[in-house]
PDB file of N, CA and C in Angstrom:
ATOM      1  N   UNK A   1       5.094 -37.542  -9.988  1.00  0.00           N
ATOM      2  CA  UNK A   1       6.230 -36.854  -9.400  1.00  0.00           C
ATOM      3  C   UNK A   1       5.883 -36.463  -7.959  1.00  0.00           C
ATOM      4  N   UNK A   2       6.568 -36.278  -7.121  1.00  0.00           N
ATOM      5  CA  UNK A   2       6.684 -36.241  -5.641  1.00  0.00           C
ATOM      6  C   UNK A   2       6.543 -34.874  -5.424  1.00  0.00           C
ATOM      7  N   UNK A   3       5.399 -34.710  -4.465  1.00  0.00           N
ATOM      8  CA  UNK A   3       5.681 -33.650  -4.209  1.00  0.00           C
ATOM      9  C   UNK A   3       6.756 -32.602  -3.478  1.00  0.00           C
ATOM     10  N   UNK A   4       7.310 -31.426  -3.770  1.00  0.00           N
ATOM     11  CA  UNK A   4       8.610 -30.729  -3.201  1.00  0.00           C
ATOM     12  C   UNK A   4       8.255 -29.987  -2.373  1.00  0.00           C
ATOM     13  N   UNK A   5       8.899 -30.122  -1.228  1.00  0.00           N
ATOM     14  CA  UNK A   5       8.748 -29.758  -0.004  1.00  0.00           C
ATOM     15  C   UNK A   5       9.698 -28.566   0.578  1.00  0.00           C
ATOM     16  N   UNK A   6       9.808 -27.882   1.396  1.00  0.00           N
ATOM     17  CA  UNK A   6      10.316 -26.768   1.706  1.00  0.00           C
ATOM     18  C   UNK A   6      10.864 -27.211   3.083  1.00  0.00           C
ATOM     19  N   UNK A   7      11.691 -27.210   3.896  1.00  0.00           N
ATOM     20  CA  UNK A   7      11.818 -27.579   5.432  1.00  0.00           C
ATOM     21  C   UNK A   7      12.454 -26.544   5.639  1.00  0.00           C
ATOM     22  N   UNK A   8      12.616 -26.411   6.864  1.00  0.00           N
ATOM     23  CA  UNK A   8      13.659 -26.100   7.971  1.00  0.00           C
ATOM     24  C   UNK A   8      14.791 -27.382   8.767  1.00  0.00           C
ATOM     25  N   UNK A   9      15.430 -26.956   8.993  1.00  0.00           N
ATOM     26  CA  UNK A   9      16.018 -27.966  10.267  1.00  0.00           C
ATOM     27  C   UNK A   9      17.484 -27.305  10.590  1.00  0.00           C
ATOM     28  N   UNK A  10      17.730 -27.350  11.649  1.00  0.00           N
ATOM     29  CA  UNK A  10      18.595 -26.624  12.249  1.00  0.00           C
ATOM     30  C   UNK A  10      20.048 -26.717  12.084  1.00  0.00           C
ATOM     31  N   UNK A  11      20.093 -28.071  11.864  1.00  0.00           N
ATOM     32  CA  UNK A  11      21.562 -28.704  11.389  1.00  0.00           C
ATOM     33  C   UNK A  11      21.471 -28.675   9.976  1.00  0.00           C
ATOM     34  N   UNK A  12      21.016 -27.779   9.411  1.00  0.00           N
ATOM     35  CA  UNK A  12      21.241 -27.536   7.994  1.00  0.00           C
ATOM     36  C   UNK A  12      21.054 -26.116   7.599  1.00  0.00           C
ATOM     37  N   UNK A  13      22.050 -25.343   7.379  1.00  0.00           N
ATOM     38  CA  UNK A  13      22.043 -23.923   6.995  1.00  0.00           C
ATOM     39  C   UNK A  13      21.543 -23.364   8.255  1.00  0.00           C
ATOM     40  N   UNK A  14      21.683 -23.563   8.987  1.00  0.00           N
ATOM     41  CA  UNK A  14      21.351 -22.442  10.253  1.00  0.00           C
ATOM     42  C   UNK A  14      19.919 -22.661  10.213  1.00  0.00           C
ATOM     43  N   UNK A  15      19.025 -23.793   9.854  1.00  0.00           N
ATOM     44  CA  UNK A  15      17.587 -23.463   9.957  1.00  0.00           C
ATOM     45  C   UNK A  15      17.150 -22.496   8.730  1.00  0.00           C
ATOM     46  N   UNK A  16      17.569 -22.147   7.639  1.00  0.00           N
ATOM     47  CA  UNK A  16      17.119 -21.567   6.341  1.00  0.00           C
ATOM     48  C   UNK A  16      15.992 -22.888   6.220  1.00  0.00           C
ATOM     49  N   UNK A  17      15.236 -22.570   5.756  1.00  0.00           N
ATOM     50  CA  UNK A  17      14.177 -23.101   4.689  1.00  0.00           C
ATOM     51  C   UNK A  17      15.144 -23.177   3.577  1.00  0.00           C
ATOM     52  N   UNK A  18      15.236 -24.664   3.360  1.00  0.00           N
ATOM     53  CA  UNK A  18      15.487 -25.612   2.687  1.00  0.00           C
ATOM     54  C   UNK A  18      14.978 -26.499   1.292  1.00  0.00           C
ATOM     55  N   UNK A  19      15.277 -26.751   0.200  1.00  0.00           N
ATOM     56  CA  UNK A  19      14.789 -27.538  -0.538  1.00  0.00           C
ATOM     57  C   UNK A  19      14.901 -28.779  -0.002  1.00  0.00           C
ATOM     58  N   UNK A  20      13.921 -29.480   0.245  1.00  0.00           N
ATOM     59  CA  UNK A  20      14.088 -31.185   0.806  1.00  0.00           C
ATOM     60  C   UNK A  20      15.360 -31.950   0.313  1.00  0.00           C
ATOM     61  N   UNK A  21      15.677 -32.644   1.258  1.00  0.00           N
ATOM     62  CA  UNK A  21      17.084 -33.394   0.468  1.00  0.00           C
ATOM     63  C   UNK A  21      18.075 -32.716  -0.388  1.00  0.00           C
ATOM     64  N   UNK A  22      17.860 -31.385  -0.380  1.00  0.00           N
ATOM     65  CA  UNK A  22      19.118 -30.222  -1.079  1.00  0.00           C
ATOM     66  C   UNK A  22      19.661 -29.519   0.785  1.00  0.00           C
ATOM     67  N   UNK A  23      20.956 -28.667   0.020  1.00  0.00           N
ATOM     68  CA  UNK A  23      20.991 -27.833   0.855  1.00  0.00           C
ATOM     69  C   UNK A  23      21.120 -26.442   0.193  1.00  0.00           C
ATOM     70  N   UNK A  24      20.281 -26.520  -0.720  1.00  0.00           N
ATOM     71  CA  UNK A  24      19.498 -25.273  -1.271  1.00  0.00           C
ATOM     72  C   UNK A  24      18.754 -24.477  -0.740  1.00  0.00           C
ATOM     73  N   UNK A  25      19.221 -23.439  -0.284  1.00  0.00           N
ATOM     74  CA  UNK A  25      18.113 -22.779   0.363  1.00  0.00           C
ATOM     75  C   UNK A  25      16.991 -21.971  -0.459  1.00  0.00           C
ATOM     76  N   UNK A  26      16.019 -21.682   0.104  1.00  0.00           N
ATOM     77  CA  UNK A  26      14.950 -20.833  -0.444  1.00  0.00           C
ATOM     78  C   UNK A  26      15.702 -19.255  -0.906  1.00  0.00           C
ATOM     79  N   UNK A  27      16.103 -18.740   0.225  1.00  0.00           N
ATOM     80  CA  UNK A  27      17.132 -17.323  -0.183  1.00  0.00           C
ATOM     81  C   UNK A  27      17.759 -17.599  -1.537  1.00  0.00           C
ATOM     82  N   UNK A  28      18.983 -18.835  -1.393  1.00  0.00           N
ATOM     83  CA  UNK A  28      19.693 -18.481  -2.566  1.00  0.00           C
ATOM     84  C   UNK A  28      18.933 -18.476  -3.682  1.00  0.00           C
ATOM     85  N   UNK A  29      17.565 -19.278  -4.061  1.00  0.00           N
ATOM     86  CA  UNK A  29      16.930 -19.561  -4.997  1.00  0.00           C
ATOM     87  C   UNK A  29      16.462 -17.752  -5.761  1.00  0.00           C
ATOM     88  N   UNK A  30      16.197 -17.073  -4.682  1.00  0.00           N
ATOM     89  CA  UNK A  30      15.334 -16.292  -5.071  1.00  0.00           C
ATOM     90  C   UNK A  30      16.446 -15.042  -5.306  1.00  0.00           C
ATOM     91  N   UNK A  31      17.651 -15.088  -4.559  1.00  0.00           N
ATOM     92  CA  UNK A  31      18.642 -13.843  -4.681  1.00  0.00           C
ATOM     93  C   UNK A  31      19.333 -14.411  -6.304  1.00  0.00           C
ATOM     94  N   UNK A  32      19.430 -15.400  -6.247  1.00  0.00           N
ATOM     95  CA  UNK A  32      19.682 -15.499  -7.540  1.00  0.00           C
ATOM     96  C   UNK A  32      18.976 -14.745  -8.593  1.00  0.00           C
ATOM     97  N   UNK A  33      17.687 -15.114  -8.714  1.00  0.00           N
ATOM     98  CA  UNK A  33      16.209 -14.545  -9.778  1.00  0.00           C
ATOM     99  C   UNK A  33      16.828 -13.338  -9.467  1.00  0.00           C
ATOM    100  N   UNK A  34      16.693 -12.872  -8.100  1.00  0.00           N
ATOM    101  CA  UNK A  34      16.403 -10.871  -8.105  1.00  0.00           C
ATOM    102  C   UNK A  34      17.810 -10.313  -8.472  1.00  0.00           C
ATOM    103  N   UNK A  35      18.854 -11.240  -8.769  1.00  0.00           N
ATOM    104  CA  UNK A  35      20.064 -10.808  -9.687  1.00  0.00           C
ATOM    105  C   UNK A  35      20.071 -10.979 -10.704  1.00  0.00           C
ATOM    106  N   UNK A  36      18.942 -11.989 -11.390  1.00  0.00           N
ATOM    107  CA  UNK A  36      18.804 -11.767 -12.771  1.00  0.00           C
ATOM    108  C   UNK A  36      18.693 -12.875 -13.471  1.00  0.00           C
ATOM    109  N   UNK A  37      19.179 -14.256 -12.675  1.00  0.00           N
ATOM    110  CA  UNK A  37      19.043 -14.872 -13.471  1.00  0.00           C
ATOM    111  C   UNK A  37      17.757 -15.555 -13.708  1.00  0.00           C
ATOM    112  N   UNK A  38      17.380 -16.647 -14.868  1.00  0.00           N
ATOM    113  CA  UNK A  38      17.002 -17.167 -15.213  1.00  0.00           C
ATOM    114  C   UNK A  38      16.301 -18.758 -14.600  1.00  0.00           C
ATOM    115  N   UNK A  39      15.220 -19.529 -14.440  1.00  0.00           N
ATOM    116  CA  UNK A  39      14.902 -20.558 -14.281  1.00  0.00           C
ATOM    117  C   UNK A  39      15.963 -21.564 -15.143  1.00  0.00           C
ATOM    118  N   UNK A  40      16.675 -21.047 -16.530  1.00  0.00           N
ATOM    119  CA  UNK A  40      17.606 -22.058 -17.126  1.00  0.00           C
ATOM    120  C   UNK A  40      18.865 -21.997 -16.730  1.00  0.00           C
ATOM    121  N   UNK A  41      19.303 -20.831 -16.323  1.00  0.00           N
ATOM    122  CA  UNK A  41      20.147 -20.473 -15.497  1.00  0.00           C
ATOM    123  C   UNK A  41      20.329 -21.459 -14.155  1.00  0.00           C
ATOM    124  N   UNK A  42      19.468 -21.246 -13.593  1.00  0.00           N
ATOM    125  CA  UNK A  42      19.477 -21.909 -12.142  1.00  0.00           C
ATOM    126  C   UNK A  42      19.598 -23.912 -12.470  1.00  0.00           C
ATOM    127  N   UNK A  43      18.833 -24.226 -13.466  1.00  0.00           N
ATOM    128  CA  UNK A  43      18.872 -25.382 -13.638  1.00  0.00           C
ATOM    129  C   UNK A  43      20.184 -25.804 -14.838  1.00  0.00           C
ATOM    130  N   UNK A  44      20.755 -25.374 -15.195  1.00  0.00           N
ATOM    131  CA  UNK A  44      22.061 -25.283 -15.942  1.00  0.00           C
ATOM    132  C   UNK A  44      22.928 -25.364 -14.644  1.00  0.00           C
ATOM    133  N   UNK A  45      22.847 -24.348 -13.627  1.00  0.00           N
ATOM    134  CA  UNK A  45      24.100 -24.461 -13.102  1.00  0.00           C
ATOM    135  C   UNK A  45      24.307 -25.669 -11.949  1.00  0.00           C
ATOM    136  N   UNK A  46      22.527 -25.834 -11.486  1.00  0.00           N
ATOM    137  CA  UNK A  46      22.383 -26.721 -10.161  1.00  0.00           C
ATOM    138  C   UNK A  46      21.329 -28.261 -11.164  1.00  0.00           C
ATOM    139  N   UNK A  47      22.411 -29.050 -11.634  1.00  0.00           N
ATOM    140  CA  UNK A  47      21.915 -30.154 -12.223  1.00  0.00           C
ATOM    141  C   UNK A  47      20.518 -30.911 -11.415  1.00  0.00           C
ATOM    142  N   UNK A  48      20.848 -30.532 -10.110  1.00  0.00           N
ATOM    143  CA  UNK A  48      20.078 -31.448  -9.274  1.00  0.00           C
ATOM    144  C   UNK A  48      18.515 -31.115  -8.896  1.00  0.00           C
ATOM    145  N   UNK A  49      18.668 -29.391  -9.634  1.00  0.00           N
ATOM    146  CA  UNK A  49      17.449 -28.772  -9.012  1.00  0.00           C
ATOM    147  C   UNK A  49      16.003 -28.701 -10.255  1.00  0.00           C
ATOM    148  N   UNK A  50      15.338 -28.845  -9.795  1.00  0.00           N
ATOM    149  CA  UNK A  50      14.221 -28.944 -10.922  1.00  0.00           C
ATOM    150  C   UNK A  50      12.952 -27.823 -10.996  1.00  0.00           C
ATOM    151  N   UNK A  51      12.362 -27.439 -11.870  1.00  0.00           N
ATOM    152  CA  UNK A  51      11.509 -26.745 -12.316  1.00  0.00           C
ATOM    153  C   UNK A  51      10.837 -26.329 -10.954  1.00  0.00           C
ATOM    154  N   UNK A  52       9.842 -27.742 -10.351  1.00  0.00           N
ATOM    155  CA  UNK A  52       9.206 -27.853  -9.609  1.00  0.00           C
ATOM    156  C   UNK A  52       9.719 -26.914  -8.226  1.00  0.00           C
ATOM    157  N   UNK A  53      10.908 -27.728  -7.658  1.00  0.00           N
ATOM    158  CA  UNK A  53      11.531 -27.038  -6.589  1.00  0.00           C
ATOM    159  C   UNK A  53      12.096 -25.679  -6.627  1.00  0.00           C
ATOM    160  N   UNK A  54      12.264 -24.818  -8.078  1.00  0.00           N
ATOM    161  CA  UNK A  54      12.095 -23.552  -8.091  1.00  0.00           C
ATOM    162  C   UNK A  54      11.024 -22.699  -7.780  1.00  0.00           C
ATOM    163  N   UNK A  55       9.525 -23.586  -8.289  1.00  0.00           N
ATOM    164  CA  UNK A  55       8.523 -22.956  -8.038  1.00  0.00           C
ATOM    165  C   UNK A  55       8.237 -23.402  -6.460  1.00  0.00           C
ATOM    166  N   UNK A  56       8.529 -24.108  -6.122  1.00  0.00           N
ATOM    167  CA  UNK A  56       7.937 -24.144  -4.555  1.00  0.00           C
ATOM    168  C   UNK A  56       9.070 -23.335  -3.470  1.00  0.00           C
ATOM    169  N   UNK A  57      10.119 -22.594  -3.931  1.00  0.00           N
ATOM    170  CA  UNK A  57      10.752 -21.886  -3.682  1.00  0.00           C
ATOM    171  C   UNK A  57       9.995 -20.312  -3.628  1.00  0.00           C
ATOM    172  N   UNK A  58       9.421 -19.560  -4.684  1.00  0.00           N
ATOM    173  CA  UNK A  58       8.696 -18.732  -5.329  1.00  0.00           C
ATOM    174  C   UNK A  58       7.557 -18.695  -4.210  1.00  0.00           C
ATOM    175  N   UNK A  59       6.698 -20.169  -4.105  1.00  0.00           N
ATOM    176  CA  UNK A  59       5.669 -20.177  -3.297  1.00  0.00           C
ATOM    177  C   UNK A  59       5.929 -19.961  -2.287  1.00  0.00           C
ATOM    178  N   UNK A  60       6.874 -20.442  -1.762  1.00  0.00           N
ATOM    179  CA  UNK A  60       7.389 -20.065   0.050  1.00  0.00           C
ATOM    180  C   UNK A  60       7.407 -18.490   0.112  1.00  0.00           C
ATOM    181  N   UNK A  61       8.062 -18.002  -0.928  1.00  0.00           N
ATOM    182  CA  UNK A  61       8.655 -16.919  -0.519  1.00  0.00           C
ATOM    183  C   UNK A  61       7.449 -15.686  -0.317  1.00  0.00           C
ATOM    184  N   UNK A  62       6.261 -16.075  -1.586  1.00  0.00           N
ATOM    185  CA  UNK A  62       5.586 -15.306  -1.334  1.00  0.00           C
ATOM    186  C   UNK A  62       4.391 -15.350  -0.092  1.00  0.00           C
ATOM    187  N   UNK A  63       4.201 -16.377   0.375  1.00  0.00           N
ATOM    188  CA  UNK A  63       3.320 -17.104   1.541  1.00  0.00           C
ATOM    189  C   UNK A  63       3.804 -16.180   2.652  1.00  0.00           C
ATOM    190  N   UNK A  64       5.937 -16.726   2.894  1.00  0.00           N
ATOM    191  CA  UNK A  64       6.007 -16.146   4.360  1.00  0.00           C
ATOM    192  C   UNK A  64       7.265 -14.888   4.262  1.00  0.00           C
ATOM    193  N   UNK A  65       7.278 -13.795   3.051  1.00  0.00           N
ATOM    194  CA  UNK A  65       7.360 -12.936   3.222  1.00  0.00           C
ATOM    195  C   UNK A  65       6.951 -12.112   3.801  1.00  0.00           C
ATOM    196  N   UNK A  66       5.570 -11.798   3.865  1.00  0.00           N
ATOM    197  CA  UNK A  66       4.992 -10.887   4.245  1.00  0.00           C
ATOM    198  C   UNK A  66       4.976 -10.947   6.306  1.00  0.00           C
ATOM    199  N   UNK A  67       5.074 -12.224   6.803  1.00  0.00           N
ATOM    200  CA  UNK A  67       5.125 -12.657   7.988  1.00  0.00           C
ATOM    201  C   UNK A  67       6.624 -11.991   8.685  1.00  0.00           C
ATOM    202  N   UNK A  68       7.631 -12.446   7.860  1.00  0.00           N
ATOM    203  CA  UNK A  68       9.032 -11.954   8.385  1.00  0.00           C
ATOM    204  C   UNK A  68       9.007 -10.909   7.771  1.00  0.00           C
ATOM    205  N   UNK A  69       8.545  -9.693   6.769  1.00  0.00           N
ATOM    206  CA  UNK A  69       8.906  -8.424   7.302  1.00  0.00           C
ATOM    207  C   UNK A  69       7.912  -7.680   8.350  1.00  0.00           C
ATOM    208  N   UNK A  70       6.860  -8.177   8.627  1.00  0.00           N
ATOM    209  CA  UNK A  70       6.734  -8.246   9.747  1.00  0.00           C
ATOM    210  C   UNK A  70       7.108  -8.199  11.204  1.00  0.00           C
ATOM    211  N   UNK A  71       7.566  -9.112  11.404  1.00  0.00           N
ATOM    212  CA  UNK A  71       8.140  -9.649  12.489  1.00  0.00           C
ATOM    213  C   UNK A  71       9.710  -8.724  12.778  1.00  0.00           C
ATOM    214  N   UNK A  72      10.382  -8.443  11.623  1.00  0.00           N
ATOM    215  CA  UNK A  72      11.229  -7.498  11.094  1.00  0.00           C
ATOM    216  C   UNK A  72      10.602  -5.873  11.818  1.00  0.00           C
ATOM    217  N   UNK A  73      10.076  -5.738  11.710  1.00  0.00           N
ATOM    218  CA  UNK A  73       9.439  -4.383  11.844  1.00  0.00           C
ATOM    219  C   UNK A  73       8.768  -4.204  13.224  1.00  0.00           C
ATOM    220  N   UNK A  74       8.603  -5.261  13.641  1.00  0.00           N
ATOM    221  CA  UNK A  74       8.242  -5.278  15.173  1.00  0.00           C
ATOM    222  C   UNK A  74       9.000  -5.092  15.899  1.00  0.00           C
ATOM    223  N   UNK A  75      10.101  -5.249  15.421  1.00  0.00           N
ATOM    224  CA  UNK A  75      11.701  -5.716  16.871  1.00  0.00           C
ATOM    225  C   UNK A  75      11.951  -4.591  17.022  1.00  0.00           C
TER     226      UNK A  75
END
């Protein structure tokens, strides 16, 4: 299986960090969870999205959280 990748790019969601070839963003992935739902949830509702690209969602978030509230707190 391929590995899942996280991007940016500008012409897609304003530059959100991205699921590769989705226009899933990392946010919605995770505002979803912190509303409650479920990994079966998320893959029930988004046919296209898989296990994997939830968890590399998870991984982003915890890597470059800590950077943007940061950066948040500087301004």
């Amino acid at each position: 299986m391929a590995e899942v990748k996280i991007v940016r790019n500008p012409d897609i969601l304003g530059g959100k960090p991205t699921i590769e070839g989705t226009r899933l963003s990392v946010e919605l992935i995770i505002d979803f969870m912190a509303a409650g739902s479920t990994r079966e949830d998320l893959l029930s509702n988004y046919p296209n999205l898989t296990n994997e690209m939830i968890t590399a969602c998870l991984i982003y978030a915890r890597e470059h959280l800590p950077t943007t509230i940061a950066a948040t707190a500087a301004e």
